[in-house]
Protein backbone atom coordinates (compact mmCIF):
# COMPACT_ATOMS: atom_id res chain seq x y z
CA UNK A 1 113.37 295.13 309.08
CA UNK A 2 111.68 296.66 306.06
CA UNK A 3 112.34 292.95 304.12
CA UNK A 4 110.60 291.17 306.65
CA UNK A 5 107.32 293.53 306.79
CA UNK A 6 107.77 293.40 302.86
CA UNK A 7 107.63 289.32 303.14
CA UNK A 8 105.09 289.29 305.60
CA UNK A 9 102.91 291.22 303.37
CA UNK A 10 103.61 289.36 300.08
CA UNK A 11 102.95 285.98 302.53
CA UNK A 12 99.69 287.69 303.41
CA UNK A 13 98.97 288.64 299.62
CA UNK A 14 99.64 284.79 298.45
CA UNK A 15 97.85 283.62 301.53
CA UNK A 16 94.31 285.70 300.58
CA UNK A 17 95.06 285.22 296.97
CA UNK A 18 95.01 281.11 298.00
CA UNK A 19 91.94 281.65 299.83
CA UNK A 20 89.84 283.23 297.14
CA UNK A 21 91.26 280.42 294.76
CA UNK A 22 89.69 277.80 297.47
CA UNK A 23 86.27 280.00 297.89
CA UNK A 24 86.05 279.95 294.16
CA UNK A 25 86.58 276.13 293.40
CA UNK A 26 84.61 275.35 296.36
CA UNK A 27 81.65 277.50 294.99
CA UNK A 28 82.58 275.40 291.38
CA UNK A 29 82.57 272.39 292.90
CA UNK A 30 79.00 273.20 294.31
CA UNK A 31 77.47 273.20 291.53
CA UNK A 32 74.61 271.76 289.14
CA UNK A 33 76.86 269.67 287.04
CA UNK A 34 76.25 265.87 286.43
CA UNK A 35 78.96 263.48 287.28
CA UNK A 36 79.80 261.78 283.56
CA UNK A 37 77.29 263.94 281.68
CA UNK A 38 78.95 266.71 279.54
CA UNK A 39 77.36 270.31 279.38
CA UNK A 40 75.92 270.83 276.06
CA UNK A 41 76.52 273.67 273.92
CA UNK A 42 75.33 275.41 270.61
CA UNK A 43 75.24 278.40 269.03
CA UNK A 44 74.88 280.27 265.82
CA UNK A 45 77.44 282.42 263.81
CA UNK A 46 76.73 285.29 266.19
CA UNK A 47 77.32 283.29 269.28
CA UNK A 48 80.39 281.56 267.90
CA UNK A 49 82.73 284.10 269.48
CA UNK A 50 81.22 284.35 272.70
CA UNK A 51 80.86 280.62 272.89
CA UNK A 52 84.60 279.72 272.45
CA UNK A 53 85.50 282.27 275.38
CA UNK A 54 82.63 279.62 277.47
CA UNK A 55 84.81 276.82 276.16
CA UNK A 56 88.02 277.90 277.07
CA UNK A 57 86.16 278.53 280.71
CA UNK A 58 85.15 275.11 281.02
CA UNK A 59 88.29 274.02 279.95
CA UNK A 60 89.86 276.04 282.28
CA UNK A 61 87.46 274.68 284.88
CA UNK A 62 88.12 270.96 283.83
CA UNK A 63 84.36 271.03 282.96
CA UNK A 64 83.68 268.05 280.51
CA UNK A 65 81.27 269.74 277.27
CA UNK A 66 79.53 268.88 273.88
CA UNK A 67 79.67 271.49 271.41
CA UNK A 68 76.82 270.85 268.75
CA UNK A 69 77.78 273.41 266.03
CA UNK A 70 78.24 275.60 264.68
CA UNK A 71 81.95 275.58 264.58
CA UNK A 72 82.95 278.96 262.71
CA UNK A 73 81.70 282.43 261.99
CA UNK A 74 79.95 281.49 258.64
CA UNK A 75 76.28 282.23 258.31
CA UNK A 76 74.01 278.88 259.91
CA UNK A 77 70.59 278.66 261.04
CA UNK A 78 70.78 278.18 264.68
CA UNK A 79 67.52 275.51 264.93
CA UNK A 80 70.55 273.15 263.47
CA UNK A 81 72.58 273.77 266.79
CA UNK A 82 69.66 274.30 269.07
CA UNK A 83 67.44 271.54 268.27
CA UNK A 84 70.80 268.77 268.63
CA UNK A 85 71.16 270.52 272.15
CA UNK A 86 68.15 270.01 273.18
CA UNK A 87 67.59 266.56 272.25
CA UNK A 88 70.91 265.77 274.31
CA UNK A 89 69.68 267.59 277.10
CA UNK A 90 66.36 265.89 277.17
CA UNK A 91 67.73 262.61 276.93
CA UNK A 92 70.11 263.02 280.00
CA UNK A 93 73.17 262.81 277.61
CA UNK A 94 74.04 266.43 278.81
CA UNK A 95 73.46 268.34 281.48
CA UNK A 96 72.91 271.56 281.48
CA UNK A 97 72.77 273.46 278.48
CA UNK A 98 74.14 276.41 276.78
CA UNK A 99 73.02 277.88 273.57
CA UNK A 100 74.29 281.52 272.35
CA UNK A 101 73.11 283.44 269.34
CA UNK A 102 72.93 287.26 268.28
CA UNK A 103 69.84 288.44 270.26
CA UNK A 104 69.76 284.85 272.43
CA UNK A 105 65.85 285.05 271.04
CA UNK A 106 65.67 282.77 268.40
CA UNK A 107 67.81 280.24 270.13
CA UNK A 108 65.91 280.45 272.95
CA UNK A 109 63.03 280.27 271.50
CA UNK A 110 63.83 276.81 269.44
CA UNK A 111 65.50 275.54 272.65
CA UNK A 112 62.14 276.10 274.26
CA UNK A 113 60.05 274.11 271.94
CA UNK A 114 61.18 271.13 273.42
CA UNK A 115 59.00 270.05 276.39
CA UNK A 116 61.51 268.99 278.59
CA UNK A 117 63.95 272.36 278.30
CA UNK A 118 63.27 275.64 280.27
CA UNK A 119 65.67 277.39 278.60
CA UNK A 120 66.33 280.89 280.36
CA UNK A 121 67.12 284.26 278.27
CA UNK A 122 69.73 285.66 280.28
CA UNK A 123 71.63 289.07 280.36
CA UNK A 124 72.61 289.83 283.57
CA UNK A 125 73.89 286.73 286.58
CA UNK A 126 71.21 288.03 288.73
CA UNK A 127 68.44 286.70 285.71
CA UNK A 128 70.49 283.42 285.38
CA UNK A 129 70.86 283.12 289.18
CA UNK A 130 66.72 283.19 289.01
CA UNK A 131 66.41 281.60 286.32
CA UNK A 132 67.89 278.33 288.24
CA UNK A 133 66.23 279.51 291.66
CA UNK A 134 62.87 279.79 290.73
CA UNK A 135 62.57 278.11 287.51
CA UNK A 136 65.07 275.15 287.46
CA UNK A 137 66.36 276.19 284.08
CA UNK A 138 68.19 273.72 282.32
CA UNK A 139 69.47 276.06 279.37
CA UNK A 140 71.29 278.78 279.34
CA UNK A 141 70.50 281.32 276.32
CA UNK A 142 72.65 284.43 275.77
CA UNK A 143 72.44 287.25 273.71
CA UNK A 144 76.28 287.66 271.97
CA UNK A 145 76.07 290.41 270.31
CA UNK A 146 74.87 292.02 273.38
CA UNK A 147 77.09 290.75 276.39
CA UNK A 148 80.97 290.55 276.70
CA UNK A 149 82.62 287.82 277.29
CA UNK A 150 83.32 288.52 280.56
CA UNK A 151 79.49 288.87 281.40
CA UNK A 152 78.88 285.70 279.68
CA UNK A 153 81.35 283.86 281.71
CA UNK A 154 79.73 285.53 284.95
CA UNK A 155 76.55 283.59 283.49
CA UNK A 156 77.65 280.46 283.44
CA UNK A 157 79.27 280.18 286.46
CA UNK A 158 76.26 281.74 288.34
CA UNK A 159 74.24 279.22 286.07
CA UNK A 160 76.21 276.24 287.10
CA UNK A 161 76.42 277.29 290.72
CA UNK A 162 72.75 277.81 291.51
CA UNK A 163 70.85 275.56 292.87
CA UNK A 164 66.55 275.34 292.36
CA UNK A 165 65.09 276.48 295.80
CA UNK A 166 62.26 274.15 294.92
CA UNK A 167 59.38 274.53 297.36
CA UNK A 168 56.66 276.80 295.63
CA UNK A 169 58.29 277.03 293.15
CA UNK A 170 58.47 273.46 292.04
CA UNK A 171 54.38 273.57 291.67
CA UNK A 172 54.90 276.28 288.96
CA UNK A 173 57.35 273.98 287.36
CA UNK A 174 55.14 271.06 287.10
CA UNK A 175 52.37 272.95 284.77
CA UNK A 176 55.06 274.17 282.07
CA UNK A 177 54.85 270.83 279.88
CA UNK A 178 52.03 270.77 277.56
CA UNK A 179 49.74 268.02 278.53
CA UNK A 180 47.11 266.50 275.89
């Protein structure tokens, strides 16, 4: 008697184990992504780390990417990375994308000086979550020195799962461009 109730329950564990699997790649497959448009990525020196634990999440995830540099820990100036990301991102040649550097400011900030990006400072999946709600961010900036991996990779997936409520919202959007 005592193997079958210890069957039953490791049927039961596999069973709910199976059913978060299926929750989770439903929520995955719900999602912002592109169909034949690779997420772009950049970072910095400082971001390098954190970025190749996002890679090995997307590959994980079978999520198709373009990493624009850097590609090690030596010292770079992240406009290099950012700018390249941007462009891409701009052009529709990726979609969405995610730039890392120490603080996530100066990334961010040379992300953002591109008038089609609203790239979002994020922290915390609640900010990136709003960040796609209510602002239809299409960049994902993180701070690497200042998040673990594990927090990062909450990011992106709350990132790529969000969708813009549009709405009100969507008026607000409309007067970020500069217009001469």
């Amino acid at each position: 008697m005592r193997i079958s109730i210890l069957e039953h329950s490791i049927a039961r564990t596999i069973e709910q184990t199976n059913q978060q699997l299926t929750t989770k790649n439903s929520q995955l497959m719900n999602n912002i992504l592109k169909e034949n448009v690779p997420v772009g990525l950049c970072s910095d020196h400082a971001g390098w780390a954190t970025k190749q634990a996002v890679i090995a999440w997307l590959d994980a995830n079978g999520i198709a990417y373009k990493d624009f540099g850097t590609y090690n820990e030596d010292s770079c100036d992240y406009p290099d990375f950012a700018h390249a990301c941007a462009l891409a991102v701009e052009r529709g040649e990726c979609y969405p994308g995610i730039g890392i550097c120490g603080s996530g400011e100066g990334i961010n900030m040379t992300l953002n000086k591109h008038q089609g990006i609203r790239s979002a400072l994020c922290w915390l999946p609640e900010i990136a979550r709003l960040a796609r709600q209510h602002n239809d961010a299409n960049v994902l900036a993180m701070p690497g020195r200042f998040i673990t991996n594990d927090e990062a990779i909450a990011m992106v997936e709350t990132f790529l799962t969000t969708e813009f409520e549009g709405g009100r919202h969507q008026r607000r959007i409309d007067k970020i461009p500069v217009k001469d």
